[in-house]
PDB file of N, CA and C in Angstrom:
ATOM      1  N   UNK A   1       7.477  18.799  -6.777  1.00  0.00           N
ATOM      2  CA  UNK A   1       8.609  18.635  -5.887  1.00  0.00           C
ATOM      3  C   UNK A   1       8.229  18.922  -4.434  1.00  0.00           C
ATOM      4  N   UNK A   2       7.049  19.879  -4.471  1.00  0.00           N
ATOM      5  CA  UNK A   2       6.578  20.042  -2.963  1.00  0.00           C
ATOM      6  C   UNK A   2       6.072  18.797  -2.152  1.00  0.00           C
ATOM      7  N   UNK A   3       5.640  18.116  -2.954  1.00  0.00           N
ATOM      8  CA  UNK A   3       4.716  16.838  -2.336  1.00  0.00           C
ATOM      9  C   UNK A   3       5.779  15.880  -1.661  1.00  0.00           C
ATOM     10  N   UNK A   4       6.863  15.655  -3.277  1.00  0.00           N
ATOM     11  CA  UNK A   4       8.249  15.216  -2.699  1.00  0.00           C
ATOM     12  C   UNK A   4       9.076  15.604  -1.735  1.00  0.00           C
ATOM     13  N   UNK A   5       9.035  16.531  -1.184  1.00  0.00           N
ATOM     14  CA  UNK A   5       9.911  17.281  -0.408  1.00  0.00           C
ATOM     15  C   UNK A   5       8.801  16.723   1.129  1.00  0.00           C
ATOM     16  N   UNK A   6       7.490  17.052   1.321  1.00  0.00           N
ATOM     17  CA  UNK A   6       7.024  16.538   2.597  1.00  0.00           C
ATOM     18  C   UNK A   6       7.273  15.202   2.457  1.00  0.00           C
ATOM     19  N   UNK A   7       7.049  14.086   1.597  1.00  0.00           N
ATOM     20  CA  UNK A   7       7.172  13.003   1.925  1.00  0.00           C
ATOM     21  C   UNK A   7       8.835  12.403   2.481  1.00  0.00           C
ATOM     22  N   UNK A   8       9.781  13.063   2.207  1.00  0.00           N
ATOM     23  CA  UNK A   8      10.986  13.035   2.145  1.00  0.00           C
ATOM     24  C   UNK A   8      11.562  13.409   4.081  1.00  0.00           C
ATOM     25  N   UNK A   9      10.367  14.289   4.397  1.00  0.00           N
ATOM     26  CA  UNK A   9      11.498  14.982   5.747  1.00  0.00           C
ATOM     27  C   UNK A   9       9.847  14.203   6.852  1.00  0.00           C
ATOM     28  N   UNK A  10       8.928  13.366   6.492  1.00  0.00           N
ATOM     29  CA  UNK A  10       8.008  12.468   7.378  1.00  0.00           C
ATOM     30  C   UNK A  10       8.140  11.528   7.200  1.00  0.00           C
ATOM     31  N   UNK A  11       9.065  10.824   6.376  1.00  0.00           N
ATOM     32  CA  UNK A  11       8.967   9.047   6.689  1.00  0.00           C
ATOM     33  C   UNK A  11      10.118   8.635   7.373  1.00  0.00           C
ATOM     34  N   UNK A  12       9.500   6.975   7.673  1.00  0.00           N
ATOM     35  CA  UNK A  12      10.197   7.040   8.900  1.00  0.00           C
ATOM     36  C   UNK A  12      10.318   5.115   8.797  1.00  0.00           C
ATOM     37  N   UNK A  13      11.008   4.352   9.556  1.00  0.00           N
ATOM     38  CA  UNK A  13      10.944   3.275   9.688  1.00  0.00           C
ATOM     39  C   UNK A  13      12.236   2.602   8.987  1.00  0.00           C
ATOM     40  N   UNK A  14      12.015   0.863   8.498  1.00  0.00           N
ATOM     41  CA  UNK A  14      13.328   0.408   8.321  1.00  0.00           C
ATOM     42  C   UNK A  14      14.227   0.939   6.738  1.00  0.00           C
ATOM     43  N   UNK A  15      13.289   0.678   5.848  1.00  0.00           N
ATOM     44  CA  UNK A  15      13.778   1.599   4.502  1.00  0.00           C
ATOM     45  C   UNK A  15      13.644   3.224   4.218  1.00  0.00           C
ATOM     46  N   UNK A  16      13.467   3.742   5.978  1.00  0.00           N
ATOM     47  CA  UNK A  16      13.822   5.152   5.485  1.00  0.00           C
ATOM     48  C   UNK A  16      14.698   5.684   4.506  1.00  0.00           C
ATOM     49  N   UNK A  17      16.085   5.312   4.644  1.00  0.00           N
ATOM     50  CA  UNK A  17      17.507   5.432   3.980  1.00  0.00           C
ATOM     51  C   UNK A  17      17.375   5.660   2.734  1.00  0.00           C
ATOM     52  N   UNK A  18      17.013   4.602   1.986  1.00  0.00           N
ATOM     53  CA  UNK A  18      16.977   4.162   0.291  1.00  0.00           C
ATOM     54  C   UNK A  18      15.595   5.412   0.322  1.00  0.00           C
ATOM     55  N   UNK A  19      14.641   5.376   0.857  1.00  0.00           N
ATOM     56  CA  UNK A  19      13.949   6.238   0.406  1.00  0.00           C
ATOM     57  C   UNK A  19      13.908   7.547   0.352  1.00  0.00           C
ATOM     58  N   UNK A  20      14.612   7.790   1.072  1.00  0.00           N
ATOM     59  CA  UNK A  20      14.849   9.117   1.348  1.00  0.00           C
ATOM     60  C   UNK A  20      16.290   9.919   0.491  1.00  0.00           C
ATOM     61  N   UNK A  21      16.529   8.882  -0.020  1.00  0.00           N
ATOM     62  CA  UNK A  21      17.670   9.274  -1.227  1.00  0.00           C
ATOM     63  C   UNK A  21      17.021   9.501  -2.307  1.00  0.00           C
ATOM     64  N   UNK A  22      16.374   8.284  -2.468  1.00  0.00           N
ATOM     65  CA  UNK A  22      15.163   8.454  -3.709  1.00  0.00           C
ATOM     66  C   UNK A  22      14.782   9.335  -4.115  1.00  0.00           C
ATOM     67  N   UNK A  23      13.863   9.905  -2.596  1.00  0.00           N
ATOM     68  CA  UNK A  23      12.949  11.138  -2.945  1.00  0.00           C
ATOM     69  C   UNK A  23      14.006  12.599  -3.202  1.00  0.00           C
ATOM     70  N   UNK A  24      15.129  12.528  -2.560  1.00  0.00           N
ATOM     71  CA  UNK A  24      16.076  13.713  -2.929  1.00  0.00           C
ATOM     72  C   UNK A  24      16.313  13.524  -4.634  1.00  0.00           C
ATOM     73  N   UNK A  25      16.308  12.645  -5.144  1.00  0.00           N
ATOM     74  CA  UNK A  25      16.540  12.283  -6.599  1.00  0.00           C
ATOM     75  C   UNK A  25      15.801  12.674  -7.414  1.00  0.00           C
ATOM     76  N   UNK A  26      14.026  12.181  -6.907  1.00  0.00           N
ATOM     77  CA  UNK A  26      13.012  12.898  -7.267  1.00  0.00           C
ATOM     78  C   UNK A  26      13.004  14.115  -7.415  1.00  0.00           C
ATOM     79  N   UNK A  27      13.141  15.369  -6.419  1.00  0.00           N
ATOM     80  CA  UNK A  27      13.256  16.581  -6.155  1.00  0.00           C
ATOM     81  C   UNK A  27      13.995  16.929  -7.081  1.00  0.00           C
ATOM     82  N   UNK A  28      15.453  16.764  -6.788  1.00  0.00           N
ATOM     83  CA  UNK A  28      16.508  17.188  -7.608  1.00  0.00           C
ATOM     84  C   UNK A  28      15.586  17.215  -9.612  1.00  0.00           C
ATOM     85  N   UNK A  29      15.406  16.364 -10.006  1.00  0.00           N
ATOM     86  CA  UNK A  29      14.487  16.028 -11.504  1.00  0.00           C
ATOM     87  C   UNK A  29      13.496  16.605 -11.683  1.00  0.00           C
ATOM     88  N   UNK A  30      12.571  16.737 -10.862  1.00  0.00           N
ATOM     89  CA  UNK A  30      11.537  17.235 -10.762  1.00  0.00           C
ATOM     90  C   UNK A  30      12.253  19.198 -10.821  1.00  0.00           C
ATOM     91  N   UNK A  31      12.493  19.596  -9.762  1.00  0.00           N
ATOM     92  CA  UNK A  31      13.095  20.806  -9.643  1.00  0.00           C
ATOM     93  C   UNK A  31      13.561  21.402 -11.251  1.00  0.00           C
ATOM     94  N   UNK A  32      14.357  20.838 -11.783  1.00  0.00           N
ATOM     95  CA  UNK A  32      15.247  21.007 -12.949  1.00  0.00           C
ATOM     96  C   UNK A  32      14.597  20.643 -14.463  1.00  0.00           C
ATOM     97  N   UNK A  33      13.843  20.101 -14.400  1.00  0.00           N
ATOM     98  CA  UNK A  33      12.239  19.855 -15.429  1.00  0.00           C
ATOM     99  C   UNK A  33      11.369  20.893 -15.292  1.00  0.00           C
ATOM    100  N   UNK A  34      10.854  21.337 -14.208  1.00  0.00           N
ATOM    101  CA  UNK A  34      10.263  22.850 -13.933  1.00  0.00           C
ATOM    102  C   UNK A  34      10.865  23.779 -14.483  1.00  0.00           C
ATOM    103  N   UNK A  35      12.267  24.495 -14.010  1.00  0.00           N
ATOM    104  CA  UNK A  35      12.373  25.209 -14.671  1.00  0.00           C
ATOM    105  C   UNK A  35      12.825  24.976 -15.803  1.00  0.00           C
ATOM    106  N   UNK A  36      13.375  24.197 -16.797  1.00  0.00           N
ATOM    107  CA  UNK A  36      13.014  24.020 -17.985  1.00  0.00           C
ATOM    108  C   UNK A  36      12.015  24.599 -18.381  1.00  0.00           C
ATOM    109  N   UNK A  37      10.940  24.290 -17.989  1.00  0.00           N
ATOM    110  CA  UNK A  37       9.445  24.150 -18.601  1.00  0.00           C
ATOM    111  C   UNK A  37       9.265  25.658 -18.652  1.00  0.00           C
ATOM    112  N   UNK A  38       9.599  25.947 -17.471  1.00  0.00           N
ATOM    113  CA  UNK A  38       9.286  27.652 -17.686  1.00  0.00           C
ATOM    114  C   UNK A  38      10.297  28.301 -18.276  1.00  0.00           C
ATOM    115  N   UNK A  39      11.597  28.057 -18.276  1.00  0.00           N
ATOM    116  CA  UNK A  39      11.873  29.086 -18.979  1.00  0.00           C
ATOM    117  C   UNK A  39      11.620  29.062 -20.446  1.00  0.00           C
ATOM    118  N   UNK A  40      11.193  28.078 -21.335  1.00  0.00           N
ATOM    119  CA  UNK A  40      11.132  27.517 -22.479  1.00  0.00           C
ATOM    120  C   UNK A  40       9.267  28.359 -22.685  1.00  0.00           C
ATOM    121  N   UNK A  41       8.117  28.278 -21.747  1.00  0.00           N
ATOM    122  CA  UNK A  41       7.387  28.902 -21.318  1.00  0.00           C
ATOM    123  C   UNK A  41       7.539  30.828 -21.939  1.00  0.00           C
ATOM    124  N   UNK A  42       8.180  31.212 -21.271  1.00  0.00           N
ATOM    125  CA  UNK A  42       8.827  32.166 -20.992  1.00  0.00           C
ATOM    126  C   UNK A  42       9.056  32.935 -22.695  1.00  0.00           C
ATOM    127  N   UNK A  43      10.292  31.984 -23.103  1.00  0.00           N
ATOM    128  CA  UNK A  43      10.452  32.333 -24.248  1.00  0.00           C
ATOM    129  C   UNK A  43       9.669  32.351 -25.151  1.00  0.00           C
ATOM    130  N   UNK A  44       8.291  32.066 -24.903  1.00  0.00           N
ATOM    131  CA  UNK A  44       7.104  31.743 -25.977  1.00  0.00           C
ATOM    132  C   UNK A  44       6.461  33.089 -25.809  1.00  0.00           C
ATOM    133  N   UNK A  45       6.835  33.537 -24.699  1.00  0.00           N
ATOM    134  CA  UNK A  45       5.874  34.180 -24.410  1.00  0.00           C
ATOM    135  C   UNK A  45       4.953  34.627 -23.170  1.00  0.00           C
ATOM    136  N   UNK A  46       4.634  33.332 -22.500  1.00  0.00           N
ATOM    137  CA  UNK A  46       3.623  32.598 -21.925  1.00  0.00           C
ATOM    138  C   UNK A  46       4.036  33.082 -20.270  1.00  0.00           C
ATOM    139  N   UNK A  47       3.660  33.879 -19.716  1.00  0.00           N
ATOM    140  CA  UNK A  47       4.487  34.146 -18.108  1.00  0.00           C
ATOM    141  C   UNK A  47       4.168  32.849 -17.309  1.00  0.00           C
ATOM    142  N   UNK A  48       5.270  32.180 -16.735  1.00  0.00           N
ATOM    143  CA  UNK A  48       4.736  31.171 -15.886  1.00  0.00           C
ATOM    144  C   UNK A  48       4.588  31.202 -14.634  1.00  0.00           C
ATOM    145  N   UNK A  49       3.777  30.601 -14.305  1.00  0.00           N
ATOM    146  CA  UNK A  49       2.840  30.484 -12.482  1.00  0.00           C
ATOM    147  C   UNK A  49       3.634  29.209 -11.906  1.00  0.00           C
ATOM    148  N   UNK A  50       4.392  29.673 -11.111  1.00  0.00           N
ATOM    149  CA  UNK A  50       4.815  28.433  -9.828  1.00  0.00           C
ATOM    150  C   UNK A  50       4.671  28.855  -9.145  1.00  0.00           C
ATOM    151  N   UNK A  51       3.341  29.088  -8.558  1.00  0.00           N
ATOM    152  CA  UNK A  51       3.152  29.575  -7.331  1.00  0.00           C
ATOM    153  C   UNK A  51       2.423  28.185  -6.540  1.00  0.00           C
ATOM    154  N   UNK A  52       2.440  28.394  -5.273  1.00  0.00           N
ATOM    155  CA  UNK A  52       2.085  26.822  -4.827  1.00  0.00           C
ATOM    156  C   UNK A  52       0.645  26.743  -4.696  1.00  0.00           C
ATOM    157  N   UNK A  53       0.206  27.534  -4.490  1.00  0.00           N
ATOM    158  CA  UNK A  53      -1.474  27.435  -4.943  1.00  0.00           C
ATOM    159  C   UNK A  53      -1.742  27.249  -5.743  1.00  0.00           C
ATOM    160  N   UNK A  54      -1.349  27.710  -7.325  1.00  0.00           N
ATOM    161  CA  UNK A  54      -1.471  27.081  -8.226  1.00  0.00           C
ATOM    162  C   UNK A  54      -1.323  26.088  -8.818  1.00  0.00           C
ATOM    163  N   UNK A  55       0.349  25.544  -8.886  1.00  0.00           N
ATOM    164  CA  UNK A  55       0.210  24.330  -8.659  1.00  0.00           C
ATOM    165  C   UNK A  55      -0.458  23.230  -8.209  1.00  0.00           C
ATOM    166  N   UNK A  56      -0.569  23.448  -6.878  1.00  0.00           N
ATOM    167  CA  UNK A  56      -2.107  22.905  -5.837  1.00  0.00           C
ATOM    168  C   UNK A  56      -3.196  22.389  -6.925  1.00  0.00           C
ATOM    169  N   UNK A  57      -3.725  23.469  -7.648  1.00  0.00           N
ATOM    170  CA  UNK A  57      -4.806  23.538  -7.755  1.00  0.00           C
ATOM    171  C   UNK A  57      -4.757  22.856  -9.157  1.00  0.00           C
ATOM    172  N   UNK A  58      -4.448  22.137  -9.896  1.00  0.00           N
ATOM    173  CA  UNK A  58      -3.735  22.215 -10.924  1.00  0.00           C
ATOM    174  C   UNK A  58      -3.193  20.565 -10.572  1.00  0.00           C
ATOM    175  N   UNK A  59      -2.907  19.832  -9.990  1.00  0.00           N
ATOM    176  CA  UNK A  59      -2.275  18.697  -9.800  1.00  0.00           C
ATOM    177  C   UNK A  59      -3.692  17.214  -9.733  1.00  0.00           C
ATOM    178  N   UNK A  60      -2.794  16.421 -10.468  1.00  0.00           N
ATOM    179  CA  UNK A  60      -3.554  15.311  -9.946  1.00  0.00           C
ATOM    180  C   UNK A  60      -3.121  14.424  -8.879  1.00  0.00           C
ATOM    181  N   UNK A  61      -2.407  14.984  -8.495  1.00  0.00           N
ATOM    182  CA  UNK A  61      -1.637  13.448  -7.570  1.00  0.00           C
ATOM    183  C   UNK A  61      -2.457  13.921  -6.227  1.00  0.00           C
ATOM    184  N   UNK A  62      -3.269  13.150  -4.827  1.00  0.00           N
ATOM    185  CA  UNK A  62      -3.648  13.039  -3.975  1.00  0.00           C
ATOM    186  C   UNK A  62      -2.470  13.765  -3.446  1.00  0.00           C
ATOM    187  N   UNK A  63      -2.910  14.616  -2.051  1.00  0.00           N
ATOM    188  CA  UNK A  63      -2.623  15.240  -1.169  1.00  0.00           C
ATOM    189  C   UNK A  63      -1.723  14.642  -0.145  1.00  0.00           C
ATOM    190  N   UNK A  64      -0.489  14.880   0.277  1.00  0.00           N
ATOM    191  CA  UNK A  64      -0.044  14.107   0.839  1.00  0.00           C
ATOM    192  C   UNK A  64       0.162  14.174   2.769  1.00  0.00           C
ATOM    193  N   UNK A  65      -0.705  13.380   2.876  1.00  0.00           N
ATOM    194  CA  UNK A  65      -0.811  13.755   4.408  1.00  0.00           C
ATOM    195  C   UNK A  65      -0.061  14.072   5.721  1.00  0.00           C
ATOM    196  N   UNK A  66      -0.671  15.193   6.336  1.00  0.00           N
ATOM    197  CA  UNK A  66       0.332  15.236   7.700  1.00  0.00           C
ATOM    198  C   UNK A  66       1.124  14.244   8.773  1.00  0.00           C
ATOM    199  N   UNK A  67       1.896  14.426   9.456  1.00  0.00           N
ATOM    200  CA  UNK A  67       2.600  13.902   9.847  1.00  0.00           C
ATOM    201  C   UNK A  67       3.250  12.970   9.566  1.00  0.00           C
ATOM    202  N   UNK A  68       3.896  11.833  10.307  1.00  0.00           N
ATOM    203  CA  UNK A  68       4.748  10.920  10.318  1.00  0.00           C
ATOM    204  C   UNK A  68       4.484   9.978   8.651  1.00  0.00           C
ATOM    205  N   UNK A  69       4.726   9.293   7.952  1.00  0.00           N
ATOM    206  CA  UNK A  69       4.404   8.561   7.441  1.00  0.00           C
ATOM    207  C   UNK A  69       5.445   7.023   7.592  1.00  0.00           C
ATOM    208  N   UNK A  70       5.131   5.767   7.932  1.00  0.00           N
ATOM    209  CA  UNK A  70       5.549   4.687   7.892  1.00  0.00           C
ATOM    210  C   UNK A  70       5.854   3.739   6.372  1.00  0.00           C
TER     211      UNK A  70
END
């Protein structure tokens, strides 16, 4: 949701709009699937790490770059 969240408050241009709803949609799902995961996690047992370094470190999706995006 972090990745989602920068791409969401740097793009910019004519389909900002639709996209930027999108990506709140994303977030919102994403957000609410997490904690699922952990608290279900949790109940196993298992302490869960959302920490953003970890995550980080831990992801496959490419890095999503600074500033503006078009």
């Amino acid at each position: 949701s972090l990745l989602a969240k920068q791409a969401h408050w740097n793009l910019y241009g004519p389909r900002f709009r639709s996209i930027h709803l999108q990506l709140d949609e994303v977030v919102t799902t994403a957000r609410a699937f997490a904690d699922t995961v952990a608290e279900r996690a949790a109940a196993l047992g298992v302490s869960p790490d959302g920490r953003a370094d970890t995550i980080a470190a831990g992801t496959r999706l490419p890095a999503f770059p600074p500033g503006w995006r078009k």
